[in-house]
Protein backbone atom coordinates (compact mmCIF):
# COMPACT_ATOMS: atom_id res chain seq x y z
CA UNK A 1 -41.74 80.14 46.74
CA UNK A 2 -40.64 82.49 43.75
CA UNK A 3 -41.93 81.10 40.59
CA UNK A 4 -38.55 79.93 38.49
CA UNK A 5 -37.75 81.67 35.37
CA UNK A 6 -37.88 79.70 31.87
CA UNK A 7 -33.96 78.98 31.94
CA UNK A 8 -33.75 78.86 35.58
CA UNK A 9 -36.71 75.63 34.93
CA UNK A 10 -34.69 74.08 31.97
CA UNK A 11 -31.58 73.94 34.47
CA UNK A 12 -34.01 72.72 37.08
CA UNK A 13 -34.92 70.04 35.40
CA UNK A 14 -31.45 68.82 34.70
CA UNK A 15 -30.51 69.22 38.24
CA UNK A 16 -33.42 66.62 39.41
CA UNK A 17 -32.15 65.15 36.70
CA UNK A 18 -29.09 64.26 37.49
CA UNK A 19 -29.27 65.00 41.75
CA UNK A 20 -26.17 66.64 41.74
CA UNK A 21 -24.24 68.27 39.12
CA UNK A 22 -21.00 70.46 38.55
CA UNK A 23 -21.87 74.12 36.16
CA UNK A 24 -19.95 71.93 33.14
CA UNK A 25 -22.38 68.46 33.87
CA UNK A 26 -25.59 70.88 33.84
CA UNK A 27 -24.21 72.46 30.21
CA UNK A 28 -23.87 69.24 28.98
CA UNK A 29 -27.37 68.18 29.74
CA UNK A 30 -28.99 71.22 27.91
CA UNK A 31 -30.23 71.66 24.74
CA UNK A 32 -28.14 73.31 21.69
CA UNK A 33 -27.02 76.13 21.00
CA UNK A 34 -25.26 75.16 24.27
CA UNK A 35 -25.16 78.51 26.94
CA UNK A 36 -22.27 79.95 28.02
CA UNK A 37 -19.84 78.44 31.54
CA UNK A 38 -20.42 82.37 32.85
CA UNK A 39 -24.09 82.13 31.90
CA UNK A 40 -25.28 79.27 33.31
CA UNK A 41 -23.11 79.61 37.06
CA UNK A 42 -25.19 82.89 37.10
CA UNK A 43 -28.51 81.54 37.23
CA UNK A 44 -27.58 79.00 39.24
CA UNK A 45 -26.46 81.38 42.13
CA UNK A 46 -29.87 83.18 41.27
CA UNK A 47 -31.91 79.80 42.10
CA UNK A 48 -29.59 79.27 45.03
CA UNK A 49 -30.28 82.90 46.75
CA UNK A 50 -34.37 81.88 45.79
CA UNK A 51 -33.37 78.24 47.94
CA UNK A 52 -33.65 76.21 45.12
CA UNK A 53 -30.36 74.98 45.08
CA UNK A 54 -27.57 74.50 47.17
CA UNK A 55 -24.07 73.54 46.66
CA UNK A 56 -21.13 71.54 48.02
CA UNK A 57 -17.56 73.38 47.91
CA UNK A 58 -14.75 71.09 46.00
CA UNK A 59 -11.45 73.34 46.08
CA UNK A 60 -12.33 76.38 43.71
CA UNK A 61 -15.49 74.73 41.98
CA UNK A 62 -19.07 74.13 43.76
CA UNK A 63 -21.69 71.01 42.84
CA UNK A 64 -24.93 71.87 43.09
CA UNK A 65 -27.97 69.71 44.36
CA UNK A 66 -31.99 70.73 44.52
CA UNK A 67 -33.65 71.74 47.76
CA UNK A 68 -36.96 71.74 46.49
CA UNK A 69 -38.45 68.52 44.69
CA UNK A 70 -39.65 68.37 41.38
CA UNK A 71 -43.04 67.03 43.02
CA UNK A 72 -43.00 69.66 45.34
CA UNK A 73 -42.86 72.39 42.45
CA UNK A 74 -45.20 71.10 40.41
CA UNK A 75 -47.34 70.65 43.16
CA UNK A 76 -47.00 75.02 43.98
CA UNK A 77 -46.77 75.73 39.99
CA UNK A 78 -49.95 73.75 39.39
CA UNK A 79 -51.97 75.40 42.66
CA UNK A 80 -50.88 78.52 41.10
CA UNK A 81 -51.88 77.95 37.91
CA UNK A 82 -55.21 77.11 39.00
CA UNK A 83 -55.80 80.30 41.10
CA UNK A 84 -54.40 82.64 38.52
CA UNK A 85 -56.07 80.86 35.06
CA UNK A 86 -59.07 78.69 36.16
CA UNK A 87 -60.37 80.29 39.41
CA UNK A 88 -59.21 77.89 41.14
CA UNK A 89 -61.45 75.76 39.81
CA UNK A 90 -60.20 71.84 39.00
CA UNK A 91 -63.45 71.59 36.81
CA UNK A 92 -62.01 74.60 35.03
CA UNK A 93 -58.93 72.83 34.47
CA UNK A 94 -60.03 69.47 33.37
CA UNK A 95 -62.71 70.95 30.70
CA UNK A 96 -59.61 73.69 29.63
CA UNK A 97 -57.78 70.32 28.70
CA UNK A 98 -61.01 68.34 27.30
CA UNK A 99 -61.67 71.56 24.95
CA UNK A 100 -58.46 71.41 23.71
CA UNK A 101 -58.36 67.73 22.85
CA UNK A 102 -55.64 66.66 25.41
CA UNK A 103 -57.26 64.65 27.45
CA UNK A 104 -59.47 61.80 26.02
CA UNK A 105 -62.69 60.18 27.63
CA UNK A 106 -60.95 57.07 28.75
CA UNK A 107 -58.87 58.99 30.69
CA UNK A 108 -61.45 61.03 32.60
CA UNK A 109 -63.05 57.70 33.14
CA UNK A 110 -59.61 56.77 34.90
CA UNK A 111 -59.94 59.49 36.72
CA UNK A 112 -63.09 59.44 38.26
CA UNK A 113 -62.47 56.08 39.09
CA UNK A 114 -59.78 57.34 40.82
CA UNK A 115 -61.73 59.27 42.75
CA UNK A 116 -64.41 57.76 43.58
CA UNK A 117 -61.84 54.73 44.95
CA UNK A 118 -60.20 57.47 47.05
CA UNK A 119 -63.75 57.98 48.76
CA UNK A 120 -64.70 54.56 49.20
């Protein structure tokens, strides 16, 4: 799965967003200064050739829906993320976000109860 560029994400997110969406329904969605029609139908059919997306024909205009879940992504983004920045190492990962204050103590508690329910 090819990693999604930044804009190609932000339009990602709108489609799972909204399920399915017209080029003119994703621009309204994003953020200002709003892209250009031209701009965003371009990355669009870049995401579809990767098999992100897919689309529906309506006369001369396409709608297009997600083939991959948001769930599913995060799922390969985050495994990636692990191998490339914390050697693949979940400890890695949780102390990363403990060092940086973004995780609190009650909330590793929460999760090592959620472990250790998982193996029980």
């Amino acid at each position: 799965m090819d990693k999604l560029t930044n804009k190609e994400e932000e339009i990602m997110q709108v489609l799972w967003k909204l399920k399915k969406a017209f080029v003119k329904e994703v621009i309204a969605e994003l953020p200002e200064p709003k892209p250009h029609y031209n701009t965003v139908s371009t990355v669009i059919r870049k995401m579809e050739d990767k098999g992100y997306v897919k689309h529906e024909t309506f006369g001369n205009t396409h709608r297009y829906y997600p083939t991959v879940s948001k769930e599913n992504y995060r799922k390969n983004y985050f495994l990636d993320a692990t191998q490339n920045y914390f050697e693949n190492s979940y400890k890695n990962v949780v102390s990363f976000f403990a060092k940086e204050e973004k995780i609190s103590a009650d909330e590793l508690r929460e999760i090592i109860k959620l472990i250790e329910s998982k193996n029980n």
